[in-house]
C-alpha atoms as a PDB file:
ATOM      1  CA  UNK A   1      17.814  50.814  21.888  1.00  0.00           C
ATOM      2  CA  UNK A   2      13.945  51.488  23.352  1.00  0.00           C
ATOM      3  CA  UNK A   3      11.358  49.169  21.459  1.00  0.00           C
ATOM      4  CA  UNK A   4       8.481  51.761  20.811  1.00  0.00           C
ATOM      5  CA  UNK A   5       6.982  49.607  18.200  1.00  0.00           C
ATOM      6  CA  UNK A   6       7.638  45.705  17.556  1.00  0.00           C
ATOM      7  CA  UNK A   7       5.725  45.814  14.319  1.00  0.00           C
ATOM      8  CA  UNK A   8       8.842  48.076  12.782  1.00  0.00           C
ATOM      9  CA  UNK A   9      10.562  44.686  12.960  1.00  0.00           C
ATOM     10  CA  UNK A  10       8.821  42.380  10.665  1.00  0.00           C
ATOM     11  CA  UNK A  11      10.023  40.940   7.743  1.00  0.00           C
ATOM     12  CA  UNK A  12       8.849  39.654   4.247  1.00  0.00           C
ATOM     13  CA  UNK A  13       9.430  37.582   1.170  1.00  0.00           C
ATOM     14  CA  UNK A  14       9.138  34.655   3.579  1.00  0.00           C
ATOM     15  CA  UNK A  15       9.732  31.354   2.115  1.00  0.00           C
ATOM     16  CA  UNK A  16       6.524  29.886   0.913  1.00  0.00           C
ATOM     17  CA  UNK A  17       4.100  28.349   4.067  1.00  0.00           C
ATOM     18  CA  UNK A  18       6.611  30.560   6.515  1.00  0.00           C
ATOM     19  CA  UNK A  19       4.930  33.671   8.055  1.00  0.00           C
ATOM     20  CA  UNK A  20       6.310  36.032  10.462  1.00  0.00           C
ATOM     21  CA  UNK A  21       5.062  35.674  14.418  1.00  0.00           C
ATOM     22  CA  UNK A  22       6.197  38.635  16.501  1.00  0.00           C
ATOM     23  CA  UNK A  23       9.443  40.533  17.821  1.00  0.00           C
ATOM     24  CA  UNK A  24      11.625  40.136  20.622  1.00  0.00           C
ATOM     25  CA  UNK A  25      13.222  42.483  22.434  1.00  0.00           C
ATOM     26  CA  UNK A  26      16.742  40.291  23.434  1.00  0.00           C
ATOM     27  CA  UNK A  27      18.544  43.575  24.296  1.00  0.00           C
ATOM     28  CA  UNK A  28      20.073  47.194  24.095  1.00  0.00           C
ATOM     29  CA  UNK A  29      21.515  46.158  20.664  1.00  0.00           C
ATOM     30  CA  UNK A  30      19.498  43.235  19.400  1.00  0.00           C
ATOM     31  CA  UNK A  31      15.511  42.370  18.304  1.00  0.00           C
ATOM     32  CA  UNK A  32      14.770  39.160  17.408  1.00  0.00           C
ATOM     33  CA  UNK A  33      11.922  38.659  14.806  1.00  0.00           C
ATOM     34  CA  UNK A  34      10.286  35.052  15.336  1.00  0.00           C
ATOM     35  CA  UNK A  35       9.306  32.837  12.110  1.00  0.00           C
ATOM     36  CA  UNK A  36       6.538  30.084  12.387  1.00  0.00           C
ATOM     37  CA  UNK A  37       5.075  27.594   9.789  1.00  0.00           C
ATOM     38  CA  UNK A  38       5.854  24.750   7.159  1.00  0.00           C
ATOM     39  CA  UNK A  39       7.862  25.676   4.421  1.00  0.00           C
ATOM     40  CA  UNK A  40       6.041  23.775   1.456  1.00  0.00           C
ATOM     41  CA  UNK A  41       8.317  24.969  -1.709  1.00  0.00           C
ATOM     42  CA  UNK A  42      12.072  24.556  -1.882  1.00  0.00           C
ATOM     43  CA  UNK A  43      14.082  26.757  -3.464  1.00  0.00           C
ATOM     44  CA  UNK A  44      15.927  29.996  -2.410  1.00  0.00           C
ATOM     45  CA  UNK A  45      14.711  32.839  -0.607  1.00  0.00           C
ATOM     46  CA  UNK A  46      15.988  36.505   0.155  1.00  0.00           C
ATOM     47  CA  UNK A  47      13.957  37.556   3.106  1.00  0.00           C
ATOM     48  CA  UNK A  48      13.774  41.148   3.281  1.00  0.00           C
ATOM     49  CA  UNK A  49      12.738  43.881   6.017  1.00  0.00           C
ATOM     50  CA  UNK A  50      11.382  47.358   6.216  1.00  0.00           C
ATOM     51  CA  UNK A  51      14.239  49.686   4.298  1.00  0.00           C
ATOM     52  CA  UNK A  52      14.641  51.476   7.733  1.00  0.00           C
ATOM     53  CA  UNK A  53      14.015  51.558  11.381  1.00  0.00           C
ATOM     54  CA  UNK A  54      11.460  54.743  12.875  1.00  0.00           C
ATOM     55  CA  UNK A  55      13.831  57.094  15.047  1.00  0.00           C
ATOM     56  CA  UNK A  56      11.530  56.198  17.601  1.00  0.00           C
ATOM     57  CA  UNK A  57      12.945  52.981  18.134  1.00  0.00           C
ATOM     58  CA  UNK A  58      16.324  53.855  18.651  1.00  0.00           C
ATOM     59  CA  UNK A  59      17.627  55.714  21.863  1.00  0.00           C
ATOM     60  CA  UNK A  60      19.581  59.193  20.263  1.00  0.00           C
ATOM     61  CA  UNK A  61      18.677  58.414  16.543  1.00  0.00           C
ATOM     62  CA  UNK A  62      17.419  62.088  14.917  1.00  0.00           C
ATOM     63  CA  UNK A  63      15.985  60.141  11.972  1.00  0.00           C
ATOM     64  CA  UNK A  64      14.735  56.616  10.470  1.00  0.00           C
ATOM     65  CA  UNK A  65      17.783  54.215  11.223  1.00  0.00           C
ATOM     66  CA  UNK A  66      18.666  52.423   7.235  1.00  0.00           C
ATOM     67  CA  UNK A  67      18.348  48.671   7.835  1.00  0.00           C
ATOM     68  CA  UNK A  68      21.534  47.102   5.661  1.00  0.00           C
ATOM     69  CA  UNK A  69      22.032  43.337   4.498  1.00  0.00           C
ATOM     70  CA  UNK A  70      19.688  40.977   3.331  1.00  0.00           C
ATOM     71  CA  UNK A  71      19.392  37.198   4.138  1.00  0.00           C
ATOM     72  CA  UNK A  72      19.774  34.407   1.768  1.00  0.00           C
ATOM     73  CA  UNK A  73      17.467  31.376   2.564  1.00  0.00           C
ATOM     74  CA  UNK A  74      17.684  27.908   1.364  1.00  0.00           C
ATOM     75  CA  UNK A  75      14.285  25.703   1.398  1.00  0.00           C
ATOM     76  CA  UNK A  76      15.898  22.107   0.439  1.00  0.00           C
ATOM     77  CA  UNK A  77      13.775  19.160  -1.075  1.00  0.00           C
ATOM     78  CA  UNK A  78      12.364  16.906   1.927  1.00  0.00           C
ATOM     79  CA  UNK A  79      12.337  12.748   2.162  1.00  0.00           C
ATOM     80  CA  UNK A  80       9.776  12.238  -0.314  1.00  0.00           C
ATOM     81  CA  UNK A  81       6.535  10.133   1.605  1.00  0.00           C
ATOM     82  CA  UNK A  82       6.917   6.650   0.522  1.00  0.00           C
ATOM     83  CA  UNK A  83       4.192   5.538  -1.944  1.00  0.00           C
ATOM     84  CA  UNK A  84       2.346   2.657  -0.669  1.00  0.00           C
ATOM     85  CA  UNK A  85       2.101  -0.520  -2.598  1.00  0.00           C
ATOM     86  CA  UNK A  86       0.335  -3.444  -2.514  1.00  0.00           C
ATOM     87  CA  UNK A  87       1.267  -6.969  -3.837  1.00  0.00           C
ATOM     88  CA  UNK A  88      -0.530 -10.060  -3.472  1.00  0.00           C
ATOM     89  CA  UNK A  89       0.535 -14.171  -2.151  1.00  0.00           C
ATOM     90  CA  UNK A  90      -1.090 -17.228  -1.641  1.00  0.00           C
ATOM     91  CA  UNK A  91      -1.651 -19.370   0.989  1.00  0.00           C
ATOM     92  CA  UNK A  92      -2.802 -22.856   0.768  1.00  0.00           C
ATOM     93  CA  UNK A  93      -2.297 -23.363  -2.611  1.00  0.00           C
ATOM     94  CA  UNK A  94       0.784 -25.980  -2.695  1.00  0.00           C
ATOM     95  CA  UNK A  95      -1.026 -28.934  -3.095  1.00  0.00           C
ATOM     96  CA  UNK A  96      -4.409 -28.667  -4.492  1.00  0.00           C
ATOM     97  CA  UNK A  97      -6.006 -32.018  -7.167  1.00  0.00           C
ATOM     98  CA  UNK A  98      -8.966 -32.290  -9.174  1.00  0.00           C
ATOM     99  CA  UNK A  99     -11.984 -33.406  -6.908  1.00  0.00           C
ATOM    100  CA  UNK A 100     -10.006 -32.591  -3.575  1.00  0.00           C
ATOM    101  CA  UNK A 101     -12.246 -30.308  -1.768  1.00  0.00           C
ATOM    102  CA  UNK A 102     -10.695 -26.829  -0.297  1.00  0.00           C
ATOM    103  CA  UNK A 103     -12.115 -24.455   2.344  1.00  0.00           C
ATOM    104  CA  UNK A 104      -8.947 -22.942   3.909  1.00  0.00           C
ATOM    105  CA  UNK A 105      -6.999 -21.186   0.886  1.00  0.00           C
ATOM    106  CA  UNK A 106      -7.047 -17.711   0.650  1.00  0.00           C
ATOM    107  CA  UNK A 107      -5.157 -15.103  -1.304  1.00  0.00           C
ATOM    108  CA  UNK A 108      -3.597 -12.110   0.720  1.00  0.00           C
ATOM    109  CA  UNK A 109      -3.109  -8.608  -0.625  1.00  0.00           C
ATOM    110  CA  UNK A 110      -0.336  -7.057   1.509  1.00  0.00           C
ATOM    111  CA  UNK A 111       0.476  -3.065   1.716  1.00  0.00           C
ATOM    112  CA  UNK A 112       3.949  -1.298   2.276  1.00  0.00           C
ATOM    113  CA  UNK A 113       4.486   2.138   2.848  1.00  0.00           C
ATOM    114  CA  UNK A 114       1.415   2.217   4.635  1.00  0.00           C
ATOM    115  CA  UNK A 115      -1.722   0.896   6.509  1.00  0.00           C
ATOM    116  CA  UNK A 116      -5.112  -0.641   5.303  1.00  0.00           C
ATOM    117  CA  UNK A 117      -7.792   2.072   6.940  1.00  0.00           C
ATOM    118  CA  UNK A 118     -11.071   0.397   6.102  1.00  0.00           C
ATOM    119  CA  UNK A 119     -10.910  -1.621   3.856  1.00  0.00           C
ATOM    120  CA  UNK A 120     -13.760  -1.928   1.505  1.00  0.00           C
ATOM    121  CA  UNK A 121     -14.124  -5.366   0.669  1.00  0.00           C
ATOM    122  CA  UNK A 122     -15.555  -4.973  -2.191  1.00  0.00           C
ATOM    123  CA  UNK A 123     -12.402  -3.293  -3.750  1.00  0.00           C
ATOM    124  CA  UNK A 124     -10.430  -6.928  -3.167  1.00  0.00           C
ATOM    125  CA  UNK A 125     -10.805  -9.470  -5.696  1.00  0.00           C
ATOM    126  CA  UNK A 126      -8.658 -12.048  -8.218  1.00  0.00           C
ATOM    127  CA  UNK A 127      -8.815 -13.263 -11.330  1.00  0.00           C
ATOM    128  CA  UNK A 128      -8.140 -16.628 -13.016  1.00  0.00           C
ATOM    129  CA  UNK A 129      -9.139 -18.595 -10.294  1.00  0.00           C
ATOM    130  CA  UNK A 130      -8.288 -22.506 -11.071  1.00  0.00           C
ATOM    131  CA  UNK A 131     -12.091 -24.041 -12.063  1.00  0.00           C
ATOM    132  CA  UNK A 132     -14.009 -25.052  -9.633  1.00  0.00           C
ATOM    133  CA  UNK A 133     -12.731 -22.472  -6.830  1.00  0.00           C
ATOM    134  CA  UNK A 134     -14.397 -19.028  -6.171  1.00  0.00           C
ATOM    135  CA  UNK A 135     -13.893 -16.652  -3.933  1.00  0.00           C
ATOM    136  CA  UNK A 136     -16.203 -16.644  -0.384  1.00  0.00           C
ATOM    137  CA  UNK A 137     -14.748 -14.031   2.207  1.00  0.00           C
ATOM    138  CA  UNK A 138     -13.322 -11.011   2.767  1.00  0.00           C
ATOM    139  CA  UNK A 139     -11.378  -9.492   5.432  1.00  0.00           C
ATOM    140  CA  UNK A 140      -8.551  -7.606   7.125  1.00  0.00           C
ATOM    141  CA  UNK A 141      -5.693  -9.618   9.089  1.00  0.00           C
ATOM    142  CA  UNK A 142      -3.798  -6.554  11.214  1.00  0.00           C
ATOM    143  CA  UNK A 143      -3.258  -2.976   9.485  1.00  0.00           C
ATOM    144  CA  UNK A 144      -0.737  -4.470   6.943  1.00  0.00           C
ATOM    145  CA  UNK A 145      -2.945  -7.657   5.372  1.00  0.00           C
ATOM    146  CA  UNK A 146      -6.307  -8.545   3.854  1.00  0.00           C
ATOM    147  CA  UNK A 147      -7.110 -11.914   3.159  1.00  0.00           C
ATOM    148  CA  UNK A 148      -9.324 -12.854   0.200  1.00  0.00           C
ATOM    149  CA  UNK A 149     -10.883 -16.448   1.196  1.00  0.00           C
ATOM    150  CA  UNK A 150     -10.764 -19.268  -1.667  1.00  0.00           C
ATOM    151  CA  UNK A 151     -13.145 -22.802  -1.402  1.00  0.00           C
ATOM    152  CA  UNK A 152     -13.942 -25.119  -3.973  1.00  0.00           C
ATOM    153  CA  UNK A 153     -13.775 -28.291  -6.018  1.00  0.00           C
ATOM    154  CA  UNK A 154     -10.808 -28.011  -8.277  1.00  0.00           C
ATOM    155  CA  UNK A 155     -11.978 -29.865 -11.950  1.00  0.00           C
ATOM    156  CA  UNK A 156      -9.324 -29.253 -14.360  1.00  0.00           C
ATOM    157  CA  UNK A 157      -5.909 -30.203 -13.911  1.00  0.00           C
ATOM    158  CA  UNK A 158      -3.383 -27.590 -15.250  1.00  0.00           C
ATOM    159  CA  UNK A 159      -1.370 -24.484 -14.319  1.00  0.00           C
ATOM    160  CA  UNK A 160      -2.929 -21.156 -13.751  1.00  0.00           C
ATOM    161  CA  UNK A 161      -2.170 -17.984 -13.154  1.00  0.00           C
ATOM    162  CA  UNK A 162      -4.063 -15.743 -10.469  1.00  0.00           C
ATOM    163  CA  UNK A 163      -3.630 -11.732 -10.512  1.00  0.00           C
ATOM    164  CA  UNK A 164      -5.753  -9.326  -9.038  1.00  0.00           C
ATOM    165  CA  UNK A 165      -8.935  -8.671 -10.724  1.00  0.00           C
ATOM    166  CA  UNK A 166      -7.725  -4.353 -10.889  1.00  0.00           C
ATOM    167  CA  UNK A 167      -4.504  -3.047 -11.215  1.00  0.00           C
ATOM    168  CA  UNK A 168      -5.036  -0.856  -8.720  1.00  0.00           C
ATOM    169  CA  UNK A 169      -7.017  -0.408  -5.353  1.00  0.00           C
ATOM    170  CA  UNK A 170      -8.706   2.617  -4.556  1.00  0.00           C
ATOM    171  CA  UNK A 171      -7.068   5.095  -2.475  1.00  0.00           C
ATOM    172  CA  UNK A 172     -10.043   4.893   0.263  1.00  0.00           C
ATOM    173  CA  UNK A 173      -8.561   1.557   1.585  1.00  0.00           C
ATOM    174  CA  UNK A 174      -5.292   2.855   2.272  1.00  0.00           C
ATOM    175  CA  UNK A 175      -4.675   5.629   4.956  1.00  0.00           C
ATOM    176  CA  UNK A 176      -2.882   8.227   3.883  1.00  0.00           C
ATOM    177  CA  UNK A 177      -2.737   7.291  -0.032  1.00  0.00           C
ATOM    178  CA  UNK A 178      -3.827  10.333  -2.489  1.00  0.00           C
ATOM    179  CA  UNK A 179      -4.514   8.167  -5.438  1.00  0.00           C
ATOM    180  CA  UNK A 180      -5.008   4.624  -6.034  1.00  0.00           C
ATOM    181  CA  UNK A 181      -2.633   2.286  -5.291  1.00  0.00           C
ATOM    182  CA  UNK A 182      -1.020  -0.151  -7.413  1.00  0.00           C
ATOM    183  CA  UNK A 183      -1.252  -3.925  -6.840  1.00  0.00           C
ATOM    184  CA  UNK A 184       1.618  -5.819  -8.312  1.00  0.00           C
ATOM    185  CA  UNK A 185       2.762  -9.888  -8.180  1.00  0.00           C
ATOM    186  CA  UNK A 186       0.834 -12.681  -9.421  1.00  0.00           C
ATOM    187  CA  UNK A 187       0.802 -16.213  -8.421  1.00  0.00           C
ATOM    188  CA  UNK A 188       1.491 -19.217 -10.098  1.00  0.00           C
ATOM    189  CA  UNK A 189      -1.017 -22.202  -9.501  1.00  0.00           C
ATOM    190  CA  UNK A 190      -0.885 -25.768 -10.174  1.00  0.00           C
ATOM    191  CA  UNK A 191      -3.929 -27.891 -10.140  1.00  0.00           C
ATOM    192  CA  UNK A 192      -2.799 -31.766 -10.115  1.00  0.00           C
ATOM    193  CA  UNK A 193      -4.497 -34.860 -11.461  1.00  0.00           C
ATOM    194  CA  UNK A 194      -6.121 -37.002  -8.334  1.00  0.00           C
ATOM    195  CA  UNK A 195      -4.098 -40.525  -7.302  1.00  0.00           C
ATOM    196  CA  UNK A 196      -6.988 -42.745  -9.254  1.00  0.00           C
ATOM    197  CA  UNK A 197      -9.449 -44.850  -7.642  1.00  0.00           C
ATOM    198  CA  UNK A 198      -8.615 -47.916  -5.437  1.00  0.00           C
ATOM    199  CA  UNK A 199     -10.270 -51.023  -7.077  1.00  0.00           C
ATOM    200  CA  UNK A 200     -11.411 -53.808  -5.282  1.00  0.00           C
ATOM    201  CA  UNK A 201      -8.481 -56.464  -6.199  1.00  0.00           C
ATOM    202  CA  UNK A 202      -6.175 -56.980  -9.219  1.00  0.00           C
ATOM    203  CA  UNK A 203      -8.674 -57.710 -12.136  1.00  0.00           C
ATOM    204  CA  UNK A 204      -8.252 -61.755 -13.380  1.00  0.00           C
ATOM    205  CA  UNK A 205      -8.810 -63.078 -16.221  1.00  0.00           C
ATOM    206  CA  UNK A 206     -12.306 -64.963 -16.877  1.00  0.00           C
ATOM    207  CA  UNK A 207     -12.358 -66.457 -20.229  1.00  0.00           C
ATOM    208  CA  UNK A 208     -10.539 -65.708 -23.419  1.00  0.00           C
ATOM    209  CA  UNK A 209     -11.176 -66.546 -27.294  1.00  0.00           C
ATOM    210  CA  UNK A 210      -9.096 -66.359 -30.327  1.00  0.00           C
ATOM    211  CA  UNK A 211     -10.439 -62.563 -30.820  1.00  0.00           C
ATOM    212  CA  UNK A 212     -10.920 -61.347 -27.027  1.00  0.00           C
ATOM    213  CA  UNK A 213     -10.241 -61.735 -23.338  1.00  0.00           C
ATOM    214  CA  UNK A 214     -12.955 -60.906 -20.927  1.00  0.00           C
ATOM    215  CA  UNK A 215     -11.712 -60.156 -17.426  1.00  0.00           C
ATOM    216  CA  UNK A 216     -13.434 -60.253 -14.083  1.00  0.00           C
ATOM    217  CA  UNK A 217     -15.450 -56.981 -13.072  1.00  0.00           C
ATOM    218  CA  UNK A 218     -13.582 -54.589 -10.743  1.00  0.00           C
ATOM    219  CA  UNK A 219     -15.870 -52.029  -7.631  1.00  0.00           C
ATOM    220  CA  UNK A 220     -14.479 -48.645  -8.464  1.00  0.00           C
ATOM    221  CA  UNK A 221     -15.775 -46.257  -5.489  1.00  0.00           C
ATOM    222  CA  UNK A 222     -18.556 -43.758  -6.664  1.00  0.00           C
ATOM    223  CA  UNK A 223     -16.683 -40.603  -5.937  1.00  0.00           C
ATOM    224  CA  UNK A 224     -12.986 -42.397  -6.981  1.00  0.00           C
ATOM    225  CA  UNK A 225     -11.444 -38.765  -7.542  1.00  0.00           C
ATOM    226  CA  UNK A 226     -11.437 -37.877  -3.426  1.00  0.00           C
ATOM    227  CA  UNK A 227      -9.347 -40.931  -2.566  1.00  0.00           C
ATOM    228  CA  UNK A 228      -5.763 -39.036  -2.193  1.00  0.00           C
END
């Protein structure tokens, strides 16, 4: 065989995001026709070629050579991309009373099946925040985390229940996400009562009648719910 004309070799009905390259002379009795690209569809294929082969190309051939076969192509289904996710924790929050100050709580948001890439702050916040406590800072711990900062003066005692303030967060803070991503998880919180106030001594008794007992006067502290 004499290669006049690589171009005789190409082929078609590629499968979709392939796309023929060039030929390749290998030897007296065999072209190669190199294939490039991603295939993006799966599905099968039957790549086809020219129906015949100019004389030209073939050392002793009087006419176009006929090109036989065809070839049966299989694009299979790839490992679907994880979709991220993002679900949220607490930390800090085991042991929080009315009147007990608290500066270090914060709530985290964590992804998986990806990476924060920004984030935009302003895209993180929670709901149902115990009364008293409000949210203060914003910011990412590592590619994985993002910490939402709680401080406050807890003033109800009671359970509560603290969830995202969205269902989802916008694609922009995650790299690689294509729509918004879903937050899921909430957190149970309980707010106890404070210990009580530490009097000054055991209260005696100062006089009594036949309708009433009056007892001695006892020093309650003026902020009595911060003694733990």
């Amino acid at each position: 065989m004499v290669i006049i004309n690589f171009s005789d070799f190409a082929v078609s009905d590629l499968p979709d995001g392939l796309f023929y390259v060039t030929s390749e002379y290998l030897s007296e009795t065999q072209v190669r026709s190199n294939i490039g690209g991603m295939p993006t569809t799966a599905g099968e294929f039957t790549i086809s070629t020219l129906a015949s082969i100019p004389a030209a190309n073939v050392t002793g051939a009087t006419s176009a050579v006929t090109v036989t076969g065809e070839i049966k192509v299989t694009v299979d289904e790839g490992d679907p991309t994880p979709t991220p996710t993002i679900g949220i924790s607490a930390v800090e929050f085991d042991d929080l009373k009315v009147g007990v100050y608290v500066s270090d709580a914060k709530i985290v948001f964590t992804v998986t099946n990806g990476e924060f890439g920004g984030p935009f702050a302003e895209d993180f916040n929670v709901q149902n925040l115990p009364d008293g406590l409000e949210m203060w800072s914003w910011g990412k711990d590592g590619n994985t985390k993002f910490n939402v900062g709680i401080r406050g003066t807890p003033t109800t005692a009671g359970e509560n229940t603290i969830t995202s303030a969205t269902a989802t967060i916008p694609a922009r803070n995650v790299t690689g996400a294509t729509s918004a991503v879903t937050v899921t998880g909430e957190i149970e919180v309980t707010i106890n009562k404070a210990n009580g106030a530490a009097v000054s001594g055991a209260p005696t008794e100062a006089s009594k009648s036949a309708n009433s007992i009056t007892i001695t006067a006892v020093t309650i502290p003026s902020t009595p719910a911060a003694k733990a």
